[in-house]
N, C-alpha and C. Protein backbone atom coordinates (compact mmCIF):
# COMPACT_ATOMS: atom_id res chain seq x y z
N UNK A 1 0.85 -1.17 0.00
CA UNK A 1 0.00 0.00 0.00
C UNK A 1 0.90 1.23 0.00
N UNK A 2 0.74 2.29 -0.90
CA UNK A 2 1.24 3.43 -0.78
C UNK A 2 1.18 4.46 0.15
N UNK A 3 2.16 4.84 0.77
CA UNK A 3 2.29 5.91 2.26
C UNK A 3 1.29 7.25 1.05
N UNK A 4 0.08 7.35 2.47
CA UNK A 4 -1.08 8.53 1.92
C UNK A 4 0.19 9.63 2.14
N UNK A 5 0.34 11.01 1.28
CA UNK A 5 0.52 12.51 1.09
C UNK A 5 0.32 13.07 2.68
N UNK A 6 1.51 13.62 3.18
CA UNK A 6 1.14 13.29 4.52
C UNK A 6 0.10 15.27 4.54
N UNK A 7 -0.74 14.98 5.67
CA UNK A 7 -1.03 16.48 5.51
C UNK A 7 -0.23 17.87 6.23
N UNK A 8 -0.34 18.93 5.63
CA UNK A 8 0.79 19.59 5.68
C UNK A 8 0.14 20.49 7.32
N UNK A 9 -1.16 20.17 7.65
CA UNK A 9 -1.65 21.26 9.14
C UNK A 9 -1.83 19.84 10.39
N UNK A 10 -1.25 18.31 9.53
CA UNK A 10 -1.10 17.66 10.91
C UNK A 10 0.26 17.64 11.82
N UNK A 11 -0.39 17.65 12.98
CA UNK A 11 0.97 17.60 14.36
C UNK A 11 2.27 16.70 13.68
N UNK A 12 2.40 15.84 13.12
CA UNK A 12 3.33 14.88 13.07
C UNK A 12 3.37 14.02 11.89
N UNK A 13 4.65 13.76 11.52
CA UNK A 13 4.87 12.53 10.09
C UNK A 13 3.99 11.33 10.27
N UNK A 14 3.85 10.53 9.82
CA UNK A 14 2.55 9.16 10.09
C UNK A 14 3.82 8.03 10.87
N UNK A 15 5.75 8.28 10.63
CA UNK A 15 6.09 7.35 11.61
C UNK A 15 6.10 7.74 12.82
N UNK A 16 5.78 9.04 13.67
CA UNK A 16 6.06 9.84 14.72
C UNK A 16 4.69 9.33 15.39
N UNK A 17 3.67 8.96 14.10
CA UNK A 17 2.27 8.36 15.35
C UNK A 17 2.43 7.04 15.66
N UNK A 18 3.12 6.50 15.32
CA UNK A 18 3.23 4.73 15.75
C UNK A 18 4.57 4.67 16.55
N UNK A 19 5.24 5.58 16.26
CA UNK A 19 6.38 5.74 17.07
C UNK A 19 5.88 6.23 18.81
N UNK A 20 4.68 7.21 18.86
CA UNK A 20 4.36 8.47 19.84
C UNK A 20 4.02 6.71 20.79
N UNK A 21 2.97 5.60 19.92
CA UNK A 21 1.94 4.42 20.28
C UNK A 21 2.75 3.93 21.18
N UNK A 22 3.61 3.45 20.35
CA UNK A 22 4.44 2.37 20.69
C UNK A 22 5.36 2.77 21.93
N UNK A 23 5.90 3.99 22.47
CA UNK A 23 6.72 4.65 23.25
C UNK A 23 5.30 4.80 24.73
N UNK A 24 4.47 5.10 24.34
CA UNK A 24 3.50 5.23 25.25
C UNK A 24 3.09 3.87 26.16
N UNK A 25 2.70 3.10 24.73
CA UNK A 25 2.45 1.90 25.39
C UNK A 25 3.63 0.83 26.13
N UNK A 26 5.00 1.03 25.93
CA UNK A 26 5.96 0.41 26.40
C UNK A 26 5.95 1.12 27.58
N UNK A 27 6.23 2.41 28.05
CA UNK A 27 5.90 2.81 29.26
C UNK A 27 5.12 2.94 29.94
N UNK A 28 3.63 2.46 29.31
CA UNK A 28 2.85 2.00 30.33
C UNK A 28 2.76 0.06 30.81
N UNK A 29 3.65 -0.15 29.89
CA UNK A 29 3.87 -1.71 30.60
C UNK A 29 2.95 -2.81 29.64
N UNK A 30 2.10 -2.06 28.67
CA UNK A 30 1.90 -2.72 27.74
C UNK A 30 2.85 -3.88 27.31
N UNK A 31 4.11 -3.33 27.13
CA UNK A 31 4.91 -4.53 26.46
C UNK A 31 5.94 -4.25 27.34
N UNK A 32 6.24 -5.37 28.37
CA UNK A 32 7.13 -5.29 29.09
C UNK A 32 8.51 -5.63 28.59
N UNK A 33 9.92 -5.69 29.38
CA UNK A 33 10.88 -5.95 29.34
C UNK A 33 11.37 -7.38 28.68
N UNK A 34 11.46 -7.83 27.29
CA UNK A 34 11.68 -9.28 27.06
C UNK A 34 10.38 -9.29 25.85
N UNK A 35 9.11 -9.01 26.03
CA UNK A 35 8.48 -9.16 25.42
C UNK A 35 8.29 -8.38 24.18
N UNK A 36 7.77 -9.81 22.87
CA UNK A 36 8.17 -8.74 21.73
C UNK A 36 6.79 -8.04 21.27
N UNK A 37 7.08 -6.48 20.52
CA UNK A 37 6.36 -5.57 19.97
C UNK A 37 5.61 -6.16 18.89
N UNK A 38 4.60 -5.76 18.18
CA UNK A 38 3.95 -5.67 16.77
C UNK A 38 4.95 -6.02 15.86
N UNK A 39 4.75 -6.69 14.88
CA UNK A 39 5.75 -7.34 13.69
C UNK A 39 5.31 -5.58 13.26
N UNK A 40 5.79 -5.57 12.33
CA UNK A 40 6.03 -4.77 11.40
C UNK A 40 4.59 -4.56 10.43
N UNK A 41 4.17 -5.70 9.66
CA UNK A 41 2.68 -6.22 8.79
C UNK A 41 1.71 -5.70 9.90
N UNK A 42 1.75 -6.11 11.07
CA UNK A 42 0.98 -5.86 12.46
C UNK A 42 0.81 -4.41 12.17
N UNK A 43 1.90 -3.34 12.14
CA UNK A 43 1.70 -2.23 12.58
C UNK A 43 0.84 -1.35 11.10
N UNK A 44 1.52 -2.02 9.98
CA UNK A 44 0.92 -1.45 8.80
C UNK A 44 -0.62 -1.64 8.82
N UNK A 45 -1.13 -2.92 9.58
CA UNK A 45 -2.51 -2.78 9.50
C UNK A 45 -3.22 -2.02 10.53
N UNK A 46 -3.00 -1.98 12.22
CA UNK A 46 -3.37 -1.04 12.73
C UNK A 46 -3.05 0.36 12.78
N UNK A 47 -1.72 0.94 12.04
CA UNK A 47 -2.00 2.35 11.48
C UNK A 47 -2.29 2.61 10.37
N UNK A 48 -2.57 1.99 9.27
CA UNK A 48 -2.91 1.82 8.03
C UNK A 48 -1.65 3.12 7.57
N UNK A 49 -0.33 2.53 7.46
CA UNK A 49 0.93 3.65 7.14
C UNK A 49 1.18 2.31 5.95
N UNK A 50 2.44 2.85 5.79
CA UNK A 50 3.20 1.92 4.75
C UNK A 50 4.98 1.45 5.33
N UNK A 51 4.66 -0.15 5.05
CA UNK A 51 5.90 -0.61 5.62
C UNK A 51 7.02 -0.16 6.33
N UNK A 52 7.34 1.02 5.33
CA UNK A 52 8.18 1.65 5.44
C UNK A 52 8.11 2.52 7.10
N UNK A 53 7.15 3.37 6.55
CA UNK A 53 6.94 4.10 7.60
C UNK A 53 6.80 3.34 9.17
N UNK A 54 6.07 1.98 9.17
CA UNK A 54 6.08 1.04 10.50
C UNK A 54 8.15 0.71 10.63
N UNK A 55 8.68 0.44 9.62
CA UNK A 55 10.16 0.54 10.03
C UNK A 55 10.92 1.90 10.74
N UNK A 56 10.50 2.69 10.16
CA UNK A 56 11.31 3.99 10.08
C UNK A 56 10.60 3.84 12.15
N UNK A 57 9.84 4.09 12.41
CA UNK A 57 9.25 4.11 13.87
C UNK A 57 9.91 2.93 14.86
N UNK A 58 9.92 1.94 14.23
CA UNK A 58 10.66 1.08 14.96
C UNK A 58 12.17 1.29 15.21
N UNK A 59 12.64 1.84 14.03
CA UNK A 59 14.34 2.11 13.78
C UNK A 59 14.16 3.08 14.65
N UNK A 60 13.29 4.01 15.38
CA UNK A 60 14.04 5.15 16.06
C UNK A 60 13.98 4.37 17.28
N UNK A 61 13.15 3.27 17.59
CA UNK A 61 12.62 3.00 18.90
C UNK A 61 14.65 2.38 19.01
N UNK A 62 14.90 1.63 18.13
CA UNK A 62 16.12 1.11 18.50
C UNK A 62 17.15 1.88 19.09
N UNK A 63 17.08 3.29 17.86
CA UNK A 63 17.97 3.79 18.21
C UNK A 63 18.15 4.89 19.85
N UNK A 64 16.63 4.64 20.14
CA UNK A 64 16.49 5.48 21.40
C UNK A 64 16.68 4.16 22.61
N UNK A 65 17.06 3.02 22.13
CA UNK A 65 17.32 1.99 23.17
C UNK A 65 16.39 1.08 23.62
N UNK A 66 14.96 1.50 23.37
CA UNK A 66 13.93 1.23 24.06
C UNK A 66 14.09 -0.49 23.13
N UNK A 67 14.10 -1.28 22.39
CA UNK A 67 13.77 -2.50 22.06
C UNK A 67 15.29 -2.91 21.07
N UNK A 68 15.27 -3.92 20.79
CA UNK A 68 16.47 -4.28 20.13
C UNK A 68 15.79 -5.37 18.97
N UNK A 69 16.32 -5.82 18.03
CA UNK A 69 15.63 -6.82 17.21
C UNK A 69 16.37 -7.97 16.99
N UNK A 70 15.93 -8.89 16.79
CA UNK A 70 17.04 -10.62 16.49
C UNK A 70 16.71 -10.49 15.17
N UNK A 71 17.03 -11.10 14.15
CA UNK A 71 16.66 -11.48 12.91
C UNK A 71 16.03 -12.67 13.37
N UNK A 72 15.19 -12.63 12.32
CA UNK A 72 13.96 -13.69 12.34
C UNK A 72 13.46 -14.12 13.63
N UNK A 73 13.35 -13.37 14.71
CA UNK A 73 12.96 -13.46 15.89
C UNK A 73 11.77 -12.67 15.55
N UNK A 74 11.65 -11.17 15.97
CA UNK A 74 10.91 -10.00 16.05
C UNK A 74 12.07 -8.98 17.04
N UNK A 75 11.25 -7.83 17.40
CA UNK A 75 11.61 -6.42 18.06
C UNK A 75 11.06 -6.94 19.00
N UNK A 76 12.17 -6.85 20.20
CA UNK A 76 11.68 -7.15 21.89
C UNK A 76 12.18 -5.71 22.66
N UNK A 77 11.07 -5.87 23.45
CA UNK A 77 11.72 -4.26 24.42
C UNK A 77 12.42 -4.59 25.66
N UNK A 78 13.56 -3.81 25.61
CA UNK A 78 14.87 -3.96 26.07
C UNK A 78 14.29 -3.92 27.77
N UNK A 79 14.90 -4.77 28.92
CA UNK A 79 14.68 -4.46 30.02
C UNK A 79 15.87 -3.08 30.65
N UNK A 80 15.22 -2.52 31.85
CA UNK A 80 15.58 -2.15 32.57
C UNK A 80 17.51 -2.80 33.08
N UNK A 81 18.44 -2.02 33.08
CA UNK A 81 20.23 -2.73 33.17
C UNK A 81 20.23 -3.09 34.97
N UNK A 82 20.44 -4.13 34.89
CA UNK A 82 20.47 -5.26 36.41
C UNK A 82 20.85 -4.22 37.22
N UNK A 83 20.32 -4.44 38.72
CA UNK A 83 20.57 -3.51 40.11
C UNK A 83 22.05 -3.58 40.27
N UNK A 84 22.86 -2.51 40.53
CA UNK A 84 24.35 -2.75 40.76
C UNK A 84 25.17 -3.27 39.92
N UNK A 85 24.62 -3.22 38.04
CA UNK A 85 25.39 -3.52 37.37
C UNK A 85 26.87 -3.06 37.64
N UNK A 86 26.98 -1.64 37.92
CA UNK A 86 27.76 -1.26 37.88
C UNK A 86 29.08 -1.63 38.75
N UNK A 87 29.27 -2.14 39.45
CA UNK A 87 29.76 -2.79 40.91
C UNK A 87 31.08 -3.02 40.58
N UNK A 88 30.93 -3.59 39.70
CA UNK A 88 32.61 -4.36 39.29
C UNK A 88 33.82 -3.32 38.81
N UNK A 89 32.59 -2.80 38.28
CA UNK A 89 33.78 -1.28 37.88
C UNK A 89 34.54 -0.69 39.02
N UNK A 90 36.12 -0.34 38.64
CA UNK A 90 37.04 0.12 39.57
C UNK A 90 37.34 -0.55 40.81
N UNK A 91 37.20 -2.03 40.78
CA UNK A 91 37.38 -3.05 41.82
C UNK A 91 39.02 -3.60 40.94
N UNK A 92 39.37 -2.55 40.78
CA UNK A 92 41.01 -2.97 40.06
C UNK A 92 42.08 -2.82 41.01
């Protein structure tokens, strides 16, 4: 399906609304730590966007940390970094 002409007096690009979804709903616990997000096909049908645009939203989610992807797995959202990861550091 072809990405609709986006309109020029709406708030946001059409990946910034599945991006705004998906950021909302991970912080409300919708999709917890481990568990994976909407495929991609998933997202094209509940925002009715185009492929593309369900990638481009996901690619920022990566790049903001929030989920990571396996190949041929899906996009899982990244947990919270273990209590006292830090510990070991400077025990030199």
């Amino acid at each position: 399906m072809p990405e609709q002409p986006q309109n020029p007096h709406a708030p946001h690009a059409p990946y910034m609304t599945v991006l705004d979804a998906l950021v909302a709903e991970i912080k409300a616990g919708k999709y917890k730590p481990g568990e994976k997000i909407p495929s991609d096909a998933e997202l094209v049908q509940r925002f009715d966007v185009a492929r593309m645009t369900a990638r481009r939203a996901v690619g920022v989610l990566r790049e903001r940390g929030l989920v990571r992807t396996e190949w041929g797995r899906g996009t899982f959202v990244v947990g919270p970094e273990p209590a006292g990861g830090d510990e070991h550091q400077g025990d030199a």
